[in-house]
N, C-alpha and C. Protein backbone atom coordinates (compact mmCIF):
# COMPACT_ATOMS: atom_id res chain seq x y z
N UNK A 1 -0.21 -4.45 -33.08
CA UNK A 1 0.29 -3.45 -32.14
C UNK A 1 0.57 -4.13 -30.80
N UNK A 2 1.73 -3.85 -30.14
CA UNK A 2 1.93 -4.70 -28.81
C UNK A 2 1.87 -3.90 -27.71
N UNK A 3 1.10 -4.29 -26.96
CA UNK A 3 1.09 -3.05 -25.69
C UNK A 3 2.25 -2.74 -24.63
N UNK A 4 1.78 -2.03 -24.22
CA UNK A 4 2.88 -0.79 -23.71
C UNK A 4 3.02 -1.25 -22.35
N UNK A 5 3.92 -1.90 -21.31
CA UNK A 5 4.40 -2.18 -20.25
C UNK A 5 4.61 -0.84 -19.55
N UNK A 6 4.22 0.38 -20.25
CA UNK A 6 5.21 1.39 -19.18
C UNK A 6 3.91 2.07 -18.66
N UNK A 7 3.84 2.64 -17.50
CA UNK A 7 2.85 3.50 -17.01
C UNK A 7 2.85 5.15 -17.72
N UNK A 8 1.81 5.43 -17.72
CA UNK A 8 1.27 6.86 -18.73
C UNK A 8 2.14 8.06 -18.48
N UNK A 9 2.74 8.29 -17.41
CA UNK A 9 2.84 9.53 -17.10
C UNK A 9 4.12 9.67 -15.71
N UNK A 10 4.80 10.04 -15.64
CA UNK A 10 5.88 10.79 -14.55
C UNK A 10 5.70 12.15 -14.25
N UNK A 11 5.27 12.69 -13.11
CA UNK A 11 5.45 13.87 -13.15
C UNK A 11 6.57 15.18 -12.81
N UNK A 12 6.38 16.38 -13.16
CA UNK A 12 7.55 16.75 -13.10
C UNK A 12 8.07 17.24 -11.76
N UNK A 13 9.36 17.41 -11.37
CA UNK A 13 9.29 17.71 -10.08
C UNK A 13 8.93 18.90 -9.09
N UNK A 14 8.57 20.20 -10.52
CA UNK A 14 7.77 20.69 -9.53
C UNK A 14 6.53 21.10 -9.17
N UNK A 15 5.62 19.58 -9.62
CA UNK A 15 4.41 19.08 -9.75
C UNK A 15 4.54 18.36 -8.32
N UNK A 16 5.96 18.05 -7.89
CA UNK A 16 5.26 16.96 -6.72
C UNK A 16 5.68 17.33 -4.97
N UNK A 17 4.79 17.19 -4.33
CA UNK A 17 5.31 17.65 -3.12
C UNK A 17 5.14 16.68 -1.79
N UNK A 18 5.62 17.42 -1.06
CA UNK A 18 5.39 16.32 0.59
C UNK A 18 4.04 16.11 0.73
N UNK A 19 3.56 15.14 1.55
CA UNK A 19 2.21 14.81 2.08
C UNK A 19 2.35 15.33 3.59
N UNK A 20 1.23 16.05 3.82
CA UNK A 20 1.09 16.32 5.59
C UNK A 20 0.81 15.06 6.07
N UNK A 21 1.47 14.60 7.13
CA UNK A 21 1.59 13.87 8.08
C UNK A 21 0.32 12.98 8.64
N UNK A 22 -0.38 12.10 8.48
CA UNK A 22 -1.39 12.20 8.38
C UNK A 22 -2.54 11.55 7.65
N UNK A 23 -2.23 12.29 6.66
CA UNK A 23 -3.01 12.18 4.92
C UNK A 23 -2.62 11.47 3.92
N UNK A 24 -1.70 10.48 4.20
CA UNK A 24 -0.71 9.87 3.50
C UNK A 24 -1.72 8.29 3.10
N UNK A 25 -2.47 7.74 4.15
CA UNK A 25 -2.78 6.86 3.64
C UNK A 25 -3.73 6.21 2.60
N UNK A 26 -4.50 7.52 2.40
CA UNK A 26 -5.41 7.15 1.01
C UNK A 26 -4.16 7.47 -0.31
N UNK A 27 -2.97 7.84 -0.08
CA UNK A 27 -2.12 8.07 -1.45
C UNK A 27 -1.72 6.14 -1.37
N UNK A 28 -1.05 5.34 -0.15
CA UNK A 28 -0.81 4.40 0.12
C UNK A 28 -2.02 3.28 -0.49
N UNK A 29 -3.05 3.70 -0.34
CA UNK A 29 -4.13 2.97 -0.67
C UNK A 29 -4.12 2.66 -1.98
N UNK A 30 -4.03 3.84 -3.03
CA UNK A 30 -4.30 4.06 -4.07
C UNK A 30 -3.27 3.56 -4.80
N UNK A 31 -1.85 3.50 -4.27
CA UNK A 31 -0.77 2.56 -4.75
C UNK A 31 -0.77 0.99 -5.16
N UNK A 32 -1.41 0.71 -3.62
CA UNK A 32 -1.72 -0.75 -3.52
C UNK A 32 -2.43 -1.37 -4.82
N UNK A 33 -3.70 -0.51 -4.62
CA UNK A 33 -4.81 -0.92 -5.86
C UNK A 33 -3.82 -0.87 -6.92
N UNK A 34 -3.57 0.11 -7.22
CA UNK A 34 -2.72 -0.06 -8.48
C UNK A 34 -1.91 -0.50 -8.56
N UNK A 35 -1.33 -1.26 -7.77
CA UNK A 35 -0.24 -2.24 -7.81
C UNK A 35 -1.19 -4.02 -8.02
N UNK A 36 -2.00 -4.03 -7.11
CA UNK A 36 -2.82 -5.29 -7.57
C UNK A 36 -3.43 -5.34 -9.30
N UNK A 37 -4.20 -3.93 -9.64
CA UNK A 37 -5.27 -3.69 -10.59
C UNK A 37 -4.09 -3.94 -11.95
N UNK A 38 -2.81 -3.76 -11.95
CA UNK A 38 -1.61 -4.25 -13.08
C UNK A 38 -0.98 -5.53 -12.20
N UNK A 39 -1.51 -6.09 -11.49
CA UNK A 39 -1.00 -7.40 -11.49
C UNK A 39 0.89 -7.11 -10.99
N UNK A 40 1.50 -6.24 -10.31
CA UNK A 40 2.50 -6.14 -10.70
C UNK A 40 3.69 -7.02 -10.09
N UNK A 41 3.00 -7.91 -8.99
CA UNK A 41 4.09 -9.13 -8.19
C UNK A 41 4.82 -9.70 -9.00
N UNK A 42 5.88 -9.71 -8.50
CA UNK A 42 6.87 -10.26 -9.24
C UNK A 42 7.42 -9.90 -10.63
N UNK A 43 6.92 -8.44 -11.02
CA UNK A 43 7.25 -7.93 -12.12
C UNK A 43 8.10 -6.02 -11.37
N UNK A 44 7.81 -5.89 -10.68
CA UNK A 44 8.23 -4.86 -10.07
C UNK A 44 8.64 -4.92 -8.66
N UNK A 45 9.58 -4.00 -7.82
CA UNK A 45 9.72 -4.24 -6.78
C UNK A 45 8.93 -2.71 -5.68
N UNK A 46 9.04 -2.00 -6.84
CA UNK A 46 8.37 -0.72 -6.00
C UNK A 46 7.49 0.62 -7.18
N UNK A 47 7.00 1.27 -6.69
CA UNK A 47 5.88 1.79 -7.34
C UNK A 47 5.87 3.36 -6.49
N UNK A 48 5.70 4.79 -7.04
CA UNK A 48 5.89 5.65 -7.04
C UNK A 48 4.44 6.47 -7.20
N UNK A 49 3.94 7.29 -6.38
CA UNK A 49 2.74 7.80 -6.51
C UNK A 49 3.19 9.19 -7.99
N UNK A 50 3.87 9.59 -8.02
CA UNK A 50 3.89 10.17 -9.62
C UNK A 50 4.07 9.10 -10.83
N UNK A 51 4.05 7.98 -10.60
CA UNK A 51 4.09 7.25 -11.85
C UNK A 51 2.68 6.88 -11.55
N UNK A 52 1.65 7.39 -11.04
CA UNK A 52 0.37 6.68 -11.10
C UNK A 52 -0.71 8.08 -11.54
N UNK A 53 0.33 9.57 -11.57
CA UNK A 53 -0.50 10.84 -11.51
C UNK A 53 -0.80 11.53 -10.55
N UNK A 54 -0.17 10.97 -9.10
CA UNK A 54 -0.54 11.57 -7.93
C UNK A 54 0.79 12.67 -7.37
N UNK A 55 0.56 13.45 -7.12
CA UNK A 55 2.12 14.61 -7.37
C UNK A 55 2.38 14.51 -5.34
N UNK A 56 2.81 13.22 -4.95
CA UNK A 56 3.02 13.05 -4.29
C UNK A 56 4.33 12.80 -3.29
N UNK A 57 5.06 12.65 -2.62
CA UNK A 57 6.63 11.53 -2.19
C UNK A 57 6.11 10.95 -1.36
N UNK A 58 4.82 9.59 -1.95
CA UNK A 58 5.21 8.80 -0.92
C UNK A 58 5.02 7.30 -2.37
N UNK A 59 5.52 6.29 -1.67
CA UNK A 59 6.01 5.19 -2.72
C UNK A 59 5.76 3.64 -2.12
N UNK A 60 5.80 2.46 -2.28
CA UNK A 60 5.23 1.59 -1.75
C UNK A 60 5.92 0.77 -2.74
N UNK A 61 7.03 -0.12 -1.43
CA UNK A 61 8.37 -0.74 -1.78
C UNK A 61 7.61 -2.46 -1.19
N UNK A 62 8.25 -3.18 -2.31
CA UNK A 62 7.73 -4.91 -2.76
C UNK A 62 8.56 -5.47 -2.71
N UNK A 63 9.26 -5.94 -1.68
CA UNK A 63 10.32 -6.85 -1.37
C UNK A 63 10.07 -8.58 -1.71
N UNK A 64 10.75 -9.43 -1.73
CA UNK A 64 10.22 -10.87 -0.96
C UNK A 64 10.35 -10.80 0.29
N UNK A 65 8.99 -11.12 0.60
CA UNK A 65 9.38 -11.00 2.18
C UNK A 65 9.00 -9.86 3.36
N UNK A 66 8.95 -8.87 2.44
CA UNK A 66 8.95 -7.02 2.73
C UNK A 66 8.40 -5.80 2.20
N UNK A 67 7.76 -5.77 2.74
CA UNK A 67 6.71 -4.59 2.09
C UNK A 67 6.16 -3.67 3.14
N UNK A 68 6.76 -2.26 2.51
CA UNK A 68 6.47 -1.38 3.26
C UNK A 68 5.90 0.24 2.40
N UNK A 69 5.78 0.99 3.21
CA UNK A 69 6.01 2.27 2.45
C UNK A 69 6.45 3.49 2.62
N UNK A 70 6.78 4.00 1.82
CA UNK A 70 8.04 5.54 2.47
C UNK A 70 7.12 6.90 2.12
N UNK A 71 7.35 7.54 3.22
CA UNK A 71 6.86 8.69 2.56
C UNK A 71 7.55 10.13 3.40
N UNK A 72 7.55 10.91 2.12
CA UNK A 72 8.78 12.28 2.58
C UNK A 72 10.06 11.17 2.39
N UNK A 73 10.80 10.55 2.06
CA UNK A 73 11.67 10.11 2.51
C UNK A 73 13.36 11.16 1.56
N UNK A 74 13.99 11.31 2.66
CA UNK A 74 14.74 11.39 2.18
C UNK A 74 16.36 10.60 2.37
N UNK A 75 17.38 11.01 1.23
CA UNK A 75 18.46 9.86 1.79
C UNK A 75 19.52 10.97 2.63
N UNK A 76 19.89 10.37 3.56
CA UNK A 76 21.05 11.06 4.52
C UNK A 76 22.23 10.95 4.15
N UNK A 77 22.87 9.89 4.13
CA UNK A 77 23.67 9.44 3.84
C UNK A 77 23.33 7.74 2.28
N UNK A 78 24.66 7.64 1.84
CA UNK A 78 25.67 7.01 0.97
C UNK A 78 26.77 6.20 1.18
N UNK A 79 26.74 4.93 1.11
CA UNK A 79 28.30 4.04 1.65
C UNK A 79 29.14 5.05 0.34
N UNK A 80 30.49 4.63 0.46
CA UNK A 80 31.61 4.89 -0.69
C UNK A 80 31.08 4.19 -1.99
N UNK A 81 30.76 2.75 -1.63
CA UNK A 81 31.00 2.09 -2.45
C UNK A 81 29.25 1.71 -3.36
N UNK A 82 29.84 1.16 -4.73
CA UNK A 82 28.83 1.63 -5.80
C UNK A 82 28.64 0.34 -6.53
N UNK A 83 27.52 0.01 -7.09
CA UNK A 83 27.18 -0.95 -7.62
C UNK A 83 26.45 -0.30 -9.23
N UNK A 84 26.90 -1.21 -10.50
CA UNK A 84 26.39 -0.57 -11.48
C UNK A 84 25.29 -1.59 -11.95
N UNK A 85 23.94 -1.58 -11.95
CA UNK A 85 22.87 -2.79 -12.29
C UNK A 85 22.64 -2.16 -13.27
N UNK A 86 21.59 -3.09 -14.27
CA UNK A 86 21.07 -2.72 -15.16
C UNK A 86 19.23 -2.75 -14.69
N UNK A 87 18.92 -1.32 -14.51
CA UNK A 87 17.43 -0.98 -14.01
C UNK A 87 16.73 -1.27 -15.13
N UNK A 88 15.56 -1.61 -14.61
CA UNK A 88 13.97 -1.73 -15.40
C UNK A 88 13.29 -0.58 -14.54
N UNK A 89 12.31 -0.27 -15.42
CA UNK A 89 11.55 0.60 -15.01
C UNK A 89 10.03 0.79 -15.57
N UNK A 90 8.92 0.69 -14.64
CA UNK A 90 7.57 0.34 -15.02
C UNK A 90 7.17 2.16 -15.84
N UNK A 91 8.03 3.51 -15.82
CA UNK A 91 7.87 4.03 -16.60
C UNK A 91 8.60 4.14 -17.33
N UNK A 92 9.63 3.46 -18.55
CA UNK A 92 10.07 3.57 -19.34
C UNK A 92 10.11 1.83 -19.86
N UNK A 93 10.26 1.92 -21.15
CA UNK A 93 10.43 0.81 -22.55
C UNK A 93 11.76 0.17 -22.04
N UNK A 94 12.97 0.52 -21.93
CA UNK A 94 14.13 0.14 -21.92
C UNK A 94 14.78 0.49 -20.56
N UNK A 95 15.53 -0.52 -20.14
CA UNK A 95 16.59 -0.87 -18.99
C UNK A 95 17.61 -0.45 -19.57
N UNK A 96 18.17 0.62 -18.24
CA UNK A 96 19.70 1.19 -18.23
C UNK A 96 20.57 1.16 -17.46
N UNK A 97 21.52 0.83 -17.49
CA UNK A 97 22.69 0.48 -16.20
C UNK A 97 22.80 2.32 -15.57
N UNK A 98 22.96 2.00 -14.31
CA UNK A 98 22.91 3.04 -13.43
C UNK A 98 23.76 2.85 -12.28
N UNK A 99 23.88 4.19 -11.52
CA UNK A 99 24.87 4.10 -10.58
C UNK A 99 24.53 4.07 -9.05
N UNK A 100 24.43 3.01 -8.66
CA UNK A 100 23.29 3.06 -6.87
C UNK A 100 24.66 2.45 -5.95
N UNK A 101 24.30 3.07 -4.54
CA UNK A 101 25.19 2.84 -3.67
C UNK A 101 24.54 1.25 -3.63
N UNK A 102 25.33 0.92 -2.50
CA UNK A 102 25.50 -0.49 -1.99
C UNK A 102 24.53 -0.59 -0.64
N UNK A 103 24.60 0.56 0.08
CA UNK A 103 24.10 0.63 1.15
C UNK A 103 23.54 2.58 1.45
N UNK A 104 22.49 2.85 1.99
CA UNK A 104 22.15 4.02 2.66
C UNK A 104 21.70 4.30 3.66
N UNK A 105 21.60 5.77 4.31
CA UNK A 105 20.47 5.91 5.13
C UNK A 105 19.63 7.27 4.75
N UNK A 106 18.23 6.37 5.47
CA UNK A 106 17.40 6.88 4.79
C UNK A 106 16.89 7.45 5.50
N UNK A 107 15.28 8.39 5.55
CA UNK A 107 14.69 8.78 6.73
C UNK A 107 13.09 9.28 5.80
N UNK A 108 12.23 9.03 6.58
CA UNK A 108 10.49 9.06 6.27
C UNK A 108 9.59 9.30 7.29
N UNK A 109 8.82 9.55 7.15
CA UNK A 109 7.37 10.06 7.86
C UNK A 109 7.43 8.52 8.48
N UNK A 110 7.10 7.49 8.13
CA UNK A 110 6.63 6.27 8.53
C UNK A 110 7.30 5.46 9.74
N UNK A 111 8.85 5.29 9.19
CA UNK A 111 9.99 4.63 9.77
C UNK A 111 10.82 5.41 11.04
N UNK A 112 11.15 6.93 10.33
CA UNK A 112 12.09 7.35 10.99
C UNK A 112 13.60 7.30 9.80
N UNK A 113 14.49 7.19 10.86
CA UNK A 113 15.74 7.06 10.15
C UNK A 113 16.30 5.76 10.61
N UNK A 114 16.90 5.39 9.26
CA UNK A 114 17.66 3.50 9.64
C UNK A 114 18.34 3.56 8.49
N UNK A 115 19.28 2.72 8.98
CA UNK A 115 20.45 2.46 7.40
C UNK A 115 20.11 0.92 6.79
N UNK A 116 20.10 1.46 5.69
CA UNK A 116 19.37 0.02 4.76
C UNK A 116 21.22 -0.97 4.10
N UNK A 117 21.11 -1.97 4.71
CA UNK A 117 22.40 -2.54 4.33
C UNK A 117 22.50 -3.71 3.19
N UNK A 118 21.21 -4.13 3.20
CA UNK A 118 20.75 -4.88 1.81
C UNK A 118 21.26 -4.26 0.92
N UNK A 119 21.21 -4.53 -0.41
CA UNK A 119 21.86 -4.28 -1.80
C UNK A 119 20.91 -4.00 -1.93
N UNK A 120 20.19 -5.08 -2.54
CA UNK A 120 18.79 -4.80 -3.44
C UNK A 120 17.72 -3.72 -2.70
N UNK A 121 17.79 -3.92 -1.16
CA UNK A 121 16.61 -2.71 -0.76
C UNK A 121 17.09 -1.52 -1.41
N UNK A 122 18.46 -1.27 -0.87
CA UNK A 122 19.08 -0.14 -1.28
C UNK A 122 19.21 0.46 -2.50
N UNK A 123 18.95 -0.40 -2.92
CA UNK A 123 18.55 0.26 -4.83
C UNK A 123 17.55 0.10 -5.58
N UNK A 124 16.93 -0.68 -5.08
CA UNK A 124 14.78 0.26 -4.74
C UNK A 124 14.49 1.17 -4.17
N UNK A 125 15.10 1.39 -3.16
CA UNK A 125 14.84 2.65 -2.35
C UNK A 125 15.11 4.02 -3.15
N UNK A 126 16.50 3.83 -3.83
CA UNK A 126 16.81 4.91 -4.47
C UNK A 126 16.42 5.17 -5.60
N UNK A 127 15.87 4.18 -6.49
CA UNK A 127 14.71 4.35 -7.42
C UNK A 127 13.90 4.69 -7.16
N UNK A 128 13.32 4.81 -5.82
CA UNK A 128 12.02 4.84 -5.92
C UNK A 128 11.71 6.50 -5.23
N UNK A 129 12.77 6.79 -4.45
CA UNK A 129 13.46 7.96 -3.96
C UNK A 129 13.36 9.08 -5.10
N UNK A 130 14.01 8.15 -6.41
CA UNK A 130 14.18 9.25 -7.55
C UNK A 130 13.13 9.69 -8.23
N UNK A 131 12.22 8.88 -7.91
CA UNK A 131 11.26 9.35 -8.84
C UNK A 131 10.65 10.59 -7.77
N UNK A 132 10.37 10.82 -6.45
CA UNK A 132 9.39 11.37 -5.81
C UNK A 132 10.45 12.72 -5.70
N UNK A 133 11.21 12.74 -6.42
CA UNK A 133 12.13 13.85 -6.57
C UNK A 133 12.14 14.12 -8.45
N UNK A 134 11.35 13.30 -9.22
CA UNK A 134 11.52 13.75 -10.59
C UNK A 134 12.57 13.37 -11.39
N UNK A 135 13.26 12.15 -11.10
CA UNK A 135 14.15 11.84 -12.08
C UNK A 135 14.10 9.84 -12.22
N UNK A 136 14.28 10.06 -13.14
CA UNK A 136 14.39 8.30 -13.82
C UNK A 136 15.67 7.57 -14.13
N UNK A 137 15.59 6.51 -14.08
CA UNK A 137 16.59 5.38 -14.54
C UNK A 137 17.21 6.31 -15.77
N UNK A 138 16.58 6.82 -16.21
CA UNK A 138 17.17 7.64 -17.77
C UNK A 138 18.10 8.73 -17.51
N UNK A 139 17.55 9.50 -16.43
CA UNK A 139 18.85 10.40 -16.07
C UNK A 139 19.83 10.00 -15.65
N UNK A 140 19.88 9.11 -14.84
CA UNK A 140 20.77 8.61 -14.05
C UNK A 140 21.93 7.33 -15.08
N UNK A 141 21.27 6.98 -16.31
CA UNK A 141 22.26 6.50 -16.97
C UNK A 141 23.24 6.44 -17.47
N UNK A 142 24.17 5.23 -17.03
CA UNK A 142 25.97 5.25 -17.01
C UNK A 142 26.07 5.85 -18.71
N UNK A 143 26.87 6.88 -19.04
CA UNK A 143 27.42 7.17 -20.14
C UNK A 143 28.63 6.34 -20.84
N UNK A 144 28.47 5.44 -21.49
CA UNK A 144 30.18 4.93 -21.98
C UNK A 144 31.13 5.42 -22.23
């Protein structure tokens, strides 16, 4: 039997809600650990408090280089333009090409509002966005 890479559980979205202002950092805490306790450097770039069971929006993004965490975040804006990757995802078996802008702006309890012009932030962010809103790499997959 070969074990299972994917985490137990996603919750649904209307299981998950904002954090008061505040109270956010024992959800942050509890990310971390569980981001060390699966070893997940260099195997993931960001991590979602409903993929851990916590019916939360806040998430804790693993850059090189960059590491931060979002919480409440929502996206404001969308460039035009679109990039199609093929996502992994620590809750699901299989990688699916998906449809992420190039660039956004975003806004959170933590940061404020800023436009993310990186590629790659920009499509962690929105993964990681999707989940604290209830949806996966799976919904979001390109149809042929």
């Amino acid at each position: 039997m070969t074990e299972s890479r994917t985490l137990p559980f996603d919750l649904f979205l209307s299981d998950i809600k904002e954090v008061e202002v505040g109270r956010y950092q024992e959800i942050i805490t509890a990310l971390e650990e569980t981001w060390a306790d699966l070893k997940l450097d260099g195997k993931a770039l960001g991590l979602a408090a409903p993929q851990i069971g916590l019916p939360f929006k806040v998430a804790i993004i693993r850059l090189p280089g960059k590491s931060y965490a979002i919480v409440n975040p929502r996206i404001l804006r969308r460039s035009n333009s679109y990039i199609v990757p093929q996502e992994a995802c620590l809750s699901l078996e299989q990688a699916y090409a998906t449809r992420r802008y190039r660039r956004i702006r975003i806004i959170d309890e933590i940061d404020g509002e800023r436009t993310i012009r990186d590629q790659r932030e920009a499509l962690v962010l929105q993964h990681e966005v999707d989940h604290l809103n209830g949806i996966t790499i799976y919904d979001r997959r390109r149809r042929r």
